[in-house]
N, C-alpha and C. Protein backbone atom coordinates (compact mmCIF):
# COMPACT_ATOMS: atom_id res chain seq x y z
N UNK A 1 130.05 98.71 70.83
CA UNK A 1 129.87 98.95 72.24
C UNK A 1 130.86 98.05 72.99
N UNK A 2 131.66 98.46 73.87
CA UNK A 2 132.58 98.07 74.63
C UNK A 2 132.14 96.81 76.21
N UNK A 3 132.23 96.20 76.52
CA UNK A 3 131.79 95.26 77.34
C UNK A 3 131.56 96.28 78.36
N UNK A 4 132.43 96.87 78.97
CA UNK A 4 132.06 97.84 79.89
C UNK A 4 131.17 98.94 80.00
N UNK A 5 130.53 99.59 78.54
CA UNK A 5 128.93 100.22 78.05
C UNK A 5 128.38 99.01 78.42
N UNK A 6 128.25 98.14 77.68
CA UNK A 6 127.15 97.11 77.50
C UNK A 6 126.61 96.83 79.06
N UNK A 7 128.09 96.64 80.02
CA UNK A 7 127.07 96.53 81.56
C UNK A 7 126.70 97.34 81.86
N UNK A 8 126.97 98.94 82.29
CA UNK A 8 126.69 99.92 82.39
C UNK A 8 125.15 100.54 81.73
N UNK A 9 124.84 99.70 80.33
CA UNK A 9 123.59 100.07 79.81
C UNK A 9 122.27 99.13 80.37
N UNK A 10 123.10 97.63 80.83
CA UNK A 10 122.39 96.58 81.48
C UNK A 10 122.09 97.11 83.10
N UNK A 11 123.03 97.48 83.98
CA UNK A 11 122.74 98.58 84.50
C UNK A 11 121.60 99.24 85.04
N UNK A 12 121.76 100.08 84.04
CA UNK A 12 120.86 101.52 84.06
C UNK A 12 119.70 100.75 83.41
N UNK A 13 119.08 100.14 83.12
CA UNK A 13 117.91 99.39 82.57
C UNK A 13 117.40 98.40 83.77
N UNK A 14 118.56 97.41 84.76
CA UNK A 14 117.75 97.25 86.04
C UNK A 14 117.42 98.11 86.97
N UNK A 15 118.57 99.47 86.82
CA UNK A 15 117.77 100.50 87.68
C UNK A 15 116.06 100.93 87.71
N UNK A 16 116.41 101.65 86.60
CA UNK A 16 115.22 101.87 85.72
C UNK A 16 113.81 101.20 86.06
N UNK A 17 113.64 99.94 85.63
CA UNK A 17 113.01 98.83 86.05
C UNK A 17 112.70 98.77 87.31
N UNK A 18 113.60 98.44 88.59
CA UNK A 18 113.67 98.62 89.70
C UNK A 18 112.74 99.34 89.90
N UNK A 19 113.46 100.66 90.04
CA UNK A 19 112.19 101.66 90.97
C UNK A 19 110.57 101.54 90.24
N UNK A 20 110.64 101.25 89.05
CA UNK A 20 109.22 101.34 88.30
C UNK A 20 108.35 99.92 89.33
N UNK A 21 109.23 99.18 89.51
CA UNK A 21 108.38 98.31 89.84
C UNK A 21 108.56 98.07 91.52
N UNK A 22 109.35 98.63 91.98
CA UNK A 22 109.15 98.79 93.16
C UNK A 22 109.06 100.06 93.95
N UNK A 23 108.77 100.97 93.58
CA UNK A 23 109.03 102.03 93.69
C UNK A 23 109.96 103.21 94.29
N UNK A 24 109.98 104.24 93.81
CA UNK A 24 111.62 104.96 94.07
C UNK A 24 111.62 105.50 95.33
N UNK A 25 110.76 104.90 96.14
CA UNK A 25 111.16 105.41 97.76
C UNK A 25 112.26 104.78 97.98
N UNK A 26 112.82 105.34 99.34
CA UNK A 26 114.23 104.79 99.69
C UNK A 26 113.55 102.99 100.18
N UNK A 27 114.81 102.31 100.33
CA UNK A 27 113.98 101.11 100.31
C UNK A 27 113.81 100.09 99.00
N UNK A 28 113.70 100.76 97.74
CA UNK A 28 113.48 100.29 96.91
C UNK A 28 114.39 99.05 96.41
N UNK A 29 115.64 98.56 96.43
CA UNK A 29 116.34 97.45 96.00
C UNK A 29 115.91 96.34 97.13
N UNK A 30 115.82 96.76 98.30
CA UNK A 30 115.38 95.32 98.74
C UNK A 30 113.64 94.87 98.74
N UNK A 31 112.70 96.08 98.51
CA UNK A 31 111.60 95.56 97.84
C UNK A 31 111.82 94.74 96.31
N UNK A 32 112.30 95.18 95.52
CA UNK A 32 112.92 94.54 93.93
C UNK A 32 113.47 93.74 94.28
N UNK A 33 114.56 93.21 95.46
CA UNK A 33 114.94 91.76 95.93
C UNK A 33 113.46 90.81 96.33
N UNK A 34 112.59 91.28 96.55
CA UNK A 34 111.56 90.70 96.91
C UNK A 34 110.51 90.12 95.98
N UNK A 35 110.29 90.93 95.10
CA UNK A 35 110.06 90.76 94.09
C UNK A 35 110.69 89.41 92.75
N UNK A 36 111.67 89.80 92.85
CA UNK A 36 113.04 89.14 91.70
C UNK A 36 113.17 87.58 93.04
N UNK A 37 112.89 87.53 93.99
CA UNK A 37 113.47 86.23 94.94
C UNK A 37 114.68 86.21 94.53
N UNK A 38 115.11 87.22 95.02
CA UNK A 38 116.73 87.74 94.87
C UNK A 38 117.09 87.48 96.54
N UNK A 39 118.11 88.04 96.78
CA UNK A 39 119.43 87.91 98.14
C UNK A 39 118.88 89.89 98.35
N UNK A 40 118.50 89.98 99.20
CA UNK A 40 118.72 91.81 99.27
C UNK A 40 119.65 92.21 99.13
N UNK A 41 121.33 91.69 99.68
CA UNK A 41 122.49 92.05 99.71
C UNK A 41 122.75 91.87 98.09
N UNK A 42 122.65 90.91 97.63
CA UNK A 42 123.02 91.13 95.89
C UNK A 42 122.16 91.85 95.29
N UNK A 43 121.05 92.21 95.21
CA UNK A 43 120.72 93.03 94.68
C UNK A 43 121.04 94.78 94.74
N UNK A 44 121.57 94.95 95.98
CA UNK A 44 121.78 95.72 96.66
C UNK A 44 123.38 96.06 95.69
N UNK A 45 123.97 94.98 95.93
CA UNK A 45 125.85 95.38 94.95
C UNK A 45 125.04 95.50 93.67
N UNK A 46 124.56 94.68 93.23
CA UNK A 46 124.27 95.17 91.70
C UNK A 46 123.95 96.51 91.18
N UNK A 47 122.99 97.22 92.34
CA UNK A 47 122.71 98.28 92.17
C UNK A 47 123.76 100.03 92.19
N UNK A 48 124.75 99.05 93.29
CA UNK A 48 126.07 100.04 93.25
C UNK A 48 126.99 100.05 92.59
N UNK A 49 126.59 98.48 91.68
CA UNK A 49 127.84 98.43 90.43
C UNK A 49 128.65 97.66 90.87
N UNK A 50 128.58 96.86 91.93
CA UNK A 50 130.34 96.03 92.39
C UNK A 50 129.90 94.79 92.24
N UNK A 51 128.46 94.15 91.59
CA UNK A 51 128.04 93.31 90.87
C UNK A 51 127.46 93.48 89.42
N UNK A 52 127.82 92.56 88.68
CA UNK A 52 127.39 92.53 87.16
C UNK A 52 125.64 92.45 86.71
N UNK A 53 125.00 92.79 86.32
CA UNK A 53 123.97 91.93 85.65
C UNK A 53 123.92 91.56 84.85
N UNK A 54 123.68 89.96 85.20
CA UNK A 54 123.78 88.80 84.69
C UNK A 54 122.66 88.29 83.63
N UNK A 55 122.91 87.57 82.32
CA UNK A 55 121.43 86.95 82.15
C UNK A 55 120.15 86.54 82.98
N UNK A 56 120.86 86.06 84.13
CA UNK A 56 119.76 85.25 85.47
C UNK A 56 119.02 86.29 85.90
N UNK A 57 119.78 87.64 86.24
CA UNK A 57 119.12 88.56 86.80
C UNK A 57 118.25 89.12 85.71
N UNK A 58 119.14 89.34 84.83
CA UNK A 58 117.65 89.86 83.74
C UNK A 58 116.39 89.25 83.46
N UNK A 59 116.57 87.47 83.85
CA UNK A 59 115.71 86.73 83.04
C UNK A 59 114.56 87.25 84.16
N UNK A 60 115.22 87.32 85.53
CA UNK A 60 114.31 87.23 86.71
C UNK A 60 113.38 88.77 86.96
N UNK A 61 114.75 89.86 85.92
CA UNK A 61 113.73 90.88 85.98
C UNK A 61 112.35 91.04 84.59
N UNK A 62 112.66 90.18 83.73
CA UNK A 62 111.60 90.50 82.42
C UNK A 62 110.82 89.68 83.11
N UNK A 63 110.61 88.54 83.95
CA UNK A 63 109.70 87.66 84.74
C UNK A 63 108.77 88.86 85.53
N UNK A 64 109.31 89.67 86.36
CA UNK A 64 108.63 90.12 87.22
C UNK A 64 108.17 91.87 86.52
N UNK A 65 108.80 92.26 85.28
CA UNK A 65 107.72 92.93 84.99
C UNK A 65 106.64 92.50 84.00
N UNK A 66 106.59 90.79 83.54
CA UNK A 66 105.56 90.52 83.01
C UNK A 66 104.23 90.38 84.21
N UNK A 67 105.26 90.01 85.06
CA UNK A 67 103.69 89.62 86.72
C UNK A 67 103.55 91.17 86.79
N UNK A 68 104.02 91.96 86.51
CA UNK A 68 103.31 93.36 87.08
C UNK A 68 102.98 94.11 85.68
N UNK A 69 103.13 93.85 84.88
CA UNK A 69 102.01 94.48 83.39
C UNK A 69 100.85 93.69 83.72
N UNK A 70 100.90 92.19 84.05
CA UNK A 70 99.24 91.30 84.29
C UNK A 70 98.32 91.78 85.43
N UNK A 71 99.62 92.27 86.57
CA UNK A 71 98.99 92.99 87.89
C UNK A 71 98.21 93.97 87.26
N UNK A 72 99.07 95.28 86.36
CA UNK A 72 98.60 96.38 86.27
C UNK A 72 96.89 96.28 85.18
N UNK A 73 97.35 95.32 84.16
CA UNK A 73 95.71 94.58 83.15
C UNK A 73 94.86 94.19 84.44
N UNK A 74 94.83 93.81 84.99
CA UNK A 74 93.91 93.09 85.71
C UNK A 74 93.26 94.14 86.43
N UNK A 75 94.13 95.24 86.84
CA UNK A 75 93.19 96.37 87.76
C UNK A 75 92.96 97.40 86.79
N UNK A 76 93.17 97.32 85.84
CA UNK A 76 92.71 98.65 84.77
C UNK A 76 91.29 98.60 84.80
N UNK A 77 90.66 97.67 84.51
CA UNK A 77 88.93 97.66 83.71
C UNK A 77 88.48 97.83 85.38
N UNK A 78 88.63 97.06 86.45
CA UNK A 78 87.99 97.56 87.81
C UNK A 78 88.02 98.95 88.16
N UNK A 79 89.05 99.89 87.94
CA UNK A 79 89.24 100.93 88.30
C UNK A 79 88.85 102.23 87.38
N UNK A 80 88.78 101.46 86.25
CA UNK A 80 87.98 102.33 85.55
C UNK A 80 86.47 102.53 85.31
N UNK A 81 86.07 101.37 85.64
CA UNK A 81 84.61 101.00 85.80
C UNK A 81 84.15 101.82 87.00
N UNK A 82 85.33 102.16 88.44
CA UNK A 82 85.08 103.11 89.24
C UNK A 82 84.93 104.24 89.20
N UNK A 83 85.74 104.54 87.99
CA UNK A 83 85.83 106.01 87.37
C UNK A 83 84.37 106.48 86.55
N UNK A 84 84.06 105.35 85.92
CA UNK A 84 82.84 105.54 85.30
C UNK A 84 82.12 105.64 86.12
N UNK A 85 81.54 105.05 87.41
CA UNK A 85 80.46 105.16 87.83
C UNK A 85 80.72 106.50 88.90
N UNK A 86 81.75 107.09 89.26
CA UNK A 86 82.27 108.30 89.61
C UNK A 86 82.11 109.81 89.00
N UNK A 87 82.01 109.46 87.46
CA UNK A 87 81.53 110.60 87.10
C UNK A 87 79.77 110.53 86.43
N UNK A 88 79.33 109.37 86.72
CA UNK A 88 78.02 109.37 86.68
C UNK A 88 76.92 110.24 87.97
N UNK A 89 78.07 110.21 88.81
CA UNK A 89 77.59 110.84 89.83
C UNK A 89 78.03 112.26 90.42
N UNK A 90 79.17 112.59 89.79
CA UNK A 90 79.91 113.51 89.91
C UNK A 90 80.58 114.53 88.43
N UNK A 91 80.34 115.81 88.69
CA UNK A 91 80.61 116.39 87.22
C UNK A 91 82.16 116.85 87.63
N UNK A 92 83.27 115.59 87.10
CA UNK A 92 84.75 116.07 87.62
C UNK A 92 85.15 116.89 86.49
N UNK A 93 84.46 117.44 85.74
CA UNK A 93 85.09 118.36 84.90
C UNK A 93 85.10 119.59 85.35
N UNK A 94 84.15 120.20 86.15
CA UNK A 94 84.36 121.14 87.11
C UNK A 94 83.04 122.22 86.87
N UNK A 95 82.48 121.76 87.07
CA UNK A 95 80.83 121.80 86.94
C UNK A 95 80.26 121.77 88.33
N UNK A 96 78.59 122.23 88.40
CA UNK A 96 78.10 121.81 89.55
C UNK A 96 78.31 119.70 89.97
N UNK A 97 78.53 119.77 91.37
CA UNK A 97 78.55 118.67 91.94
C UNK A 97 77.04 117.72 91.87
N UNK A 98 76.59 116.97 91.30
CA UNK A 98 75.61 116.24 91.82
C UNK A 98 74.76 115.50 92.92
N UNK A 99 73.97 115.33 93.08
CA UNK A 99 73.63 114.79 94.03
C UNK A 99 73.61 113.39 94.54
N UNK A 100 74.36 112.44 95.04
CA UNK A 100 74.47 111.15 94.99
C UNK A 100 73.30 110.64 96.21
């Protein structure tokens, strides 16, 4: 792989990342600057390519999707516990409705 793949694949992997964790509305690189306690404006070239990504930036992006896999653990069992008590009361399979 040629130095110039290798950024190009580094790249497309903070893209990637990016919108997952900030999401792909427009807007999205300077929320992921927010995130990363990045510069909006550098994050912003990185994203158009007229900046590199760097180890720093990577280190800062595997940082912030470990805080948002712990975000996403932490609300799984609450929200599913909602779900459970949702279809205790409700037949969402598509059945008569219950009475709550």
């Amino acid at each position: 792989m040629t130095p110039d793949q290798f950024q190009q694949l580094r790249l497309e992997r903070f893209i990637q990342a990016g919108k997952i964790l900030a999401g792909d509305e427009p807007g999205w690189p300077a929320r992921l600057a927010r995130r990363l306690d990045m510069n909006r404006g550098y994050v912003a070239s990185i994203v158009a390519g007229t900046r590199p990504v760097n180890d720093d930036t990577e280190r800062k992006l595997a940082a912030a999707i470990d805080a948002w896999w712990a975000e996403m653990h932490r609300n799984t069992m609450p929200i599913m516990r909602i779900k459970m008590e949702l279809e205790a009361y409700l037949d969402l399979d598509g059945g008569d409705d219950a009475s709550i």
